[in-house]
C-alpha atoms as a PDB file:
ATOM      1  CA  UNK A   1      -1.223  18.310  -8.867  1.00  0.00           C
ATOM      2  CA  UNK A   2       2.049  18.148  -7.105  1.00  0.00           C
ATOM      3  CA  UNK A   3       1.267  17.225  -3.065  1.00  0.00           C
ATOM      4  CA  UNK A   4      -1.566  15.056  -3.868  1.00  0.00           C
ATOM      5  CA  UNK A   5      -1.880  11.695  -2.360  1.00  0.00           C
ATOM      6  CA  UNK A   6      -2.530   8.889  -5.221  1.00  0.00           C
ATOM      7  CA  UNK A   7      -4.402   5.598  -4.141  1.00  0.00           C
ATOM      8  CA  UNK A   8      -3.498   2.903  -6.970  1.00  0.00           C
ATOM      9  CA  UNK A   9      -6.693   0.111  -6.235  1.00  0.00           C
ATOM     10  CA  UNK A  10      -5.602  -3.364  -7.282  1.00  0.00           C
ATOM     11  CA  UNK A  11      -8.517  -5.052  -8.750  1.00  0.00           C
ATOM     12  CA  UNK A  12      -6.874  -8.628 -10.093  1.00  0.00           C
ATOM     13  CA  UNK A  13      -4.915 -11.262  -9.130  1.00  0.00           C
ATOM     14  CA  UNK A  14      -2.378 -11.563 -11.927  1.00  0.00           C
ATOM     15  CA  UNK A  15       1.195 -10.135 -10.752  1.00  0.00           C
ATOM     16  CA  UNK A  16       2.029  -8.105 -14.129  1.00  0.00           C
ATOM     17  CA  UNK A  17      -1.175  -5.493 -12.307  1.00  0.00           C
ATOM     18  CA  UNK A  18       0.480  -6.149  -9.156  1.00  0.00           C
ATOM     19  CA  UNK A  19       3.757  -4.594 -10.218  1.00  0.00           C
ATOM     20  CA  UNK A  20       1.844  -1.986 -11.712  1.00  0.00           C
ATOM     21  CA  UNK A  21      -0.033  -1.203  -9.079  1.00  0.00           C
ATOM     22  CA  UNK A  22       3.370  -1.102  -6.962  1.00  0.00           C
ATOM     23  CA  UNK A  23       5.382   0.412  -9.226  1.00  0.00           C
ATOM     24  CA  UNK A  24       3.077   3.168  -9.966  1.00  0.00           C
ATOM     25  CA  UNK A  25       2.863   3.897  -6.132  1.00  0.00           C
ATOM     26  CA  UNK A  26       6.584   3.905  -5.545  1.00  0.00           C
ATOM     27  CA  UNK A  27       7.047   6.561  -8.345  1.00  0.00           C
ATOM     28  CA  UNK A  28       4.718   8.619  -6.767  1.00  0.00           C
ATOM     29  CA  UNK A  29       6.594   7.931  -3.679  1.00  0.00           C
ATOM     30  CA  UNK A  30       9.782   9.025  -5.098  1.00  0.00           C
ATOM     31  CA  UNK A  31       8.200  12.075  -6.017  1.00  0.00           C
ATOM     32  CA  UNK A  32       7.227  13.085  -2.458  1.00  0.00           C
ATOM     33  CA  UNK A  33       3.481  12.024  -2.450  1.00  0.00           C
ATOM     34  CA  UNK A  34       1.713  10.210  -0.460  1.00  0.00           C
ATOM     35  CA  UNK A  35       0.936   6.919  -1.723  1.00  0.00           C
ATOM     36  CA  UNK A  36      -1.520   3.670  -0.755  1.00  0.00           C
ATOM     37  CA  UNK A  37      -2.104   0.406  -2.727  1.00  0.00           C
ATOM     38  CA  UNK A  38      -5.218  -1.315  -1.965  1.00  0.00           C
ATOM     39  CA  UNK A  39      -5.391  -4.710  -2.802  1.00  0.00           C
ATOM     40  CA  UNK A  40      -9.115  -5.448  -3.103  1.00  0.00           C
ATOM     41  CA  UNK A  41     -11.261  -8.594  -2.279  1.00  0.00           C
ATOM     42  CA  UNK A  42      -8.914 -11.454  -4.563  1.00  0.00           C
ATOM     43  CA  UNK A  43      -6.423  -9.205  -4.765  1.00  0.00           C
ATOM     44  CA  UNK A  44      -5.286  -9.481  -1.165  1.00  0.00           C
ATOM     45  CA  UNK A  45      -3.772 -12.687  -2.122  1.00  0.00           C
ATOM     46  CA  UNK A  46      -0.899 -10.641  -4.286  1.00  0.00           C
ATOM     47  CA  UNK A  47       0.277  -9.321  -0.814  1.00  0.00           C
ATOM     48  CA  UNK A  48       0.592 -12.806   0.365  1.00  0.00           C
ATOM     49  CA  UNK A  49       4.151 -13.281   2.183  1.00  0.00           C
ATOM     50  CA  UNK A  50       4.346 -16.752   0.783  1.00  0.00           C
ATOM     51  CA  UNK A  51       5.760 -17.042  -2.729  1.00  0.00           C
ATOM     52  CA  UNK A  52       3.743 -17.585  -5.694  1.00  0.00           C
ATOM     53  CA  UNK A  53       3.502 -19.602  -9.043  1.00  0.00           C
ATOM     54  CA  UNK A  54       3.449 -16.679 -11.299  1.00  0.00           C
ATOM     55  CA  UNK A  55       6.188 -14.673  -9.222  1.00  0.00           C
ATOM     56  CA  UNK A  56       8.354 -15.160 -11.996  1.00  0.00           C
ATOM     57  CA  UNK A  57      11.573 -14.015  -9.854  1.00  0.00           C
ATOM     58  CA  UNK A  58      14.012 -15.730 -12.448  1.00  0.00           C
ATOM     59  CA  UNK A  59      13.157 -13.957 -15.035  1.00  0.00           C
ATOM     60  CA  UNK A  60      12.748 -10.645 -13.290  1.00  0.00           C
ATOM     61  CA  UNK A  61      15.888 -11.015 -11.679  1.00  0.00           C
ATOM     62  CA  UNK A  62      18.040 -11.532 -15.008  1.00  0.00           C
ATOM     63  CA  UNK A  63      16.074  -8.381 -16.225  1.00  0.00           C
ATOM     64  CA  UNK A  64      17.571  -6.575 -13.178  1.00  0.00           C
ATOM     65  CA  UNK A  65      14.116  -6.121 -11.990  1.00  0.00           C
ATOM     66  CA  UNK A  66      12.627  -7.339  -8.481  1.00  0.00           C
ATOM     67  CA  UNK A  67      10.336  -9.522  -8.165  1.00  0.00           C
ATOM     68  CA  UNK A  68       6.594  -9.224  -6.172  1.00  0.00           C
ATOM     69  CA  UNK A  69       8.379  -9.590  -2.658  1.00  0.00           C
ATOM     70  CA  UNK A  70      11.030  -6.993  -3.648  1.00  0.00           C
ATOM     71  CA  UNK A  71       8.613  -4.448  -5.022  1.00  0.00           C
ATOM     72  CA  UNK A  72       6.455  -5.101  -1.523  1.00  0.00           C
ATOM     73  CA  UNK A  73       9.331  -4.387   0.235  1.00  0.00           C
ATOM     74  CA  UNK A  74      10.497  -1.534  -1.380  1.00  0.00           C
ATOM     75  CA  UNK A  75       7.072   0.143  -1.414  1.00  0.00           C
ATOM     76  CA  UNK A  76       7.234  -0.871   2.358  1.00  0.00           C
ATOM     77  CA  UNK A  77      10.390   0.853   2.853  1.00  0.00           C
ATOM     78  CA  UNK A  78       9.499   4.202   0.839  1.00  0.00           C
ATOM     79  CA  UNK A  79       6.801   4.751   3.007  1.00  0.00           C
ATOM     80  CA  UNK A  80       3.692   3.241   0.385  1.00  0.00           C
ATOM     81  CA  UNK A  81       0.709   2.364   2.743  1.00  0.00           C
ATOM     82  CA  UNK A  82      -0.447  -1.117   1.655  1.00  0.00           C
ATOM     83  CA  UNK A  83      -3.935  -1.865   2.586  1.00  0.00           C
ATOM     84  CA  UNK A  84      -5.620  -5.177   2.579  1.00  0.00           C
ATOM     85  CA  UNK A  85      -9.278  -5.087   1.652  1.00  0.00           C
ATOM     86  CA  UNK A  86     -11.047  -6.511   4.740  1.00  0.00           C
ATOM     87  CA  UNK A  87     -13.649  -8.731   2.826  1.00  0.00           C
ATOM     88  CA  UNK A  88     -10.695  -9.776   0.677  1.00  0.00           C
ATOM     89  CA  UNK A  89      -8.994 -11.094   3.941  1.00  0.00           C
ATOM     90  CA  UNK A  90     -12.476 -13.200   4.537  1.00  0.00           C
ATOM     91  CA  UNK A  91     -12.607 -13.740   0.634  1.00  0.00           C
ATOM     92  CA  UNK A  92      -8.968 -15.748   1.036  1.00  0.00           C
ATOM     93  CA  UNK A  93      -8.560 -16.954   3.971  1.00  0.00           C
ATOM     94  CA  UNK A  94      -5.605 -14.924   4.958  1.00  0.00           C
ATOM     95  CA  UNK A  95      -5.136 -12.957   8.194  1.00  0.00           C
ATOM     96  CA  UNK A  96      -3.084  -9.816   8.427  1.00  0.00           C
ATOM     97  CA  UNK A  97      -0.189 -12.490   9.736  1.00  0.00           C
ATOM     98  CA  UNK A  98      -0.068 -13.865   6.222  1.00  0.00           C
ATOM     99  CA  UNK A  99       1.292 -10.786   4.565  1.00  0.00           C
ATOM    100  CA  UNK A 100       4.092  -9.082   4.023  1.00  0.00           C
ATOM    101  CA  UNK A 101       5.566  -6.922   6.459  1.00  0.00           C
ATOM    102  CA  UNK A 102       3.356  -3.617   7.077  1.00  0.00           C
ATOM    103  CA  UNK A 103      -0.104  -4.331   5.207  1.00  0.00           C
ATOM    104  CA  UNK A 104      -3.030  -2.950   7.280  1.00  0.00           C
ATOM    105  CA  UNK A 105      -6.609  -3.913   6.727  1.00  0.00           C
ATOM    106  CA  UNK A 106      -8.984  -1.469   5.015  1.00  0.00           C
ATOM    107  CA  UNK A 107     -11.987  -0.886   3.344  1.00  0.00           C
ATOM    108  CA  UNK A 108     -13.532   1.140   0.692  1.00  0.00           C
ATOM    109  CA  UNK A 109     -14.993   3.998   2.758  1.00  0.00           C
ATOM    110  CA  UNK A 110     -12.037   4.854   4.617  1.00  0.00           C
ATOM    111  CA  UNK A 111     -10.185   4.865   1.406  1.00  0.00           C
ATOM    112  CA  UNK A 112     -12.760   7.160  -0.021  1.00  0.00           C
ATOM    113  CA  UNK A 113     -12.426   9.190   3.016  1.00  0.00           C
ATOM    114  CA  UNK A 114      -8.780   9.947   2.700  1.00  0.00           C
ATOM    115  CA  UNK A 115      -9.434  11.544  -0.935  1.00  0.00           C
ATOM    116  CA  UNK A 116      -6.371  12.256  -3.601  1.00  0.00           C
ATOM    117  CA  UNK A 117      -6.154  10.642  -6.670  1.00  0.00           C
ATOM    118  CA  UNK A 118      -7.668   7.162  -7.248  1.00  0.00           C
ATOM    119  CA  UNK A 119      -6.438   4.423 -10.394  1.00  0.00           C
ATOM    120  CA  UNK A 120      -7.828   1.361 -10.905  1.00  0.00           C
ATOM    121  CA  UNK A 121      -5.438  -1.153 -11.958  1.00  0.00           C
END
């Protein structure tokens, strides 16, 4: 359904479903649709603006690919919503100031609210 708005719902804390999550929403993106990620509870952590152990960025960047930071910023710049699950910002300790660039907080009714397409990744 071309038009509809697709929600991809991070549900882990491992970066390979982070960059699926991401790159999932920037096709969708590219496509015209509106499109959210929302990192939930643990998950919020992957939007962290501080780098991580399993970011992986050397190997990603001899691939040609960009790492977690990039694909956060490039779903930034495309227009993807990122929303922070707000018991996930209690869950880890992280404040919206923590995050990368753009990240709102959210929960699960407003995202239900907003309707479209929803994927668990």
């Amino acid at each position: 359904m071309p038009g509809m708005s697709l929600t991809v719902m991070l549900i882990a804390t491992d970066a390979t479903r982070a960059r699926a999550a991401l790159s999932l929403a920037l096709a969708a993106a590219a496509l015209g649709e509106p499109a959210r990620v929302y990192a939930h509870e643990g998950a919020v952590a992957l939007f962290a603006a501080a780098p991580r152990a399993d970011d992986d960025g050397e190997a990603l960047a001899a691939a040609g690919l960009p790492d977690r930071l990039g694909l956060l910023a490039m779903a930034h710049e495309a227009g993807v919503a990122l929303i922070a699950c707000q018991t996930g910002l209690a869950l880890t300790g992280l404040g919206l100031p923590d995050l990368v660039a753009g990240v709102e907080a959210g929960g699960l009714v407003s995202l239900l609210q907003a309707g479209g397409r929803l994927v668990c990744v």
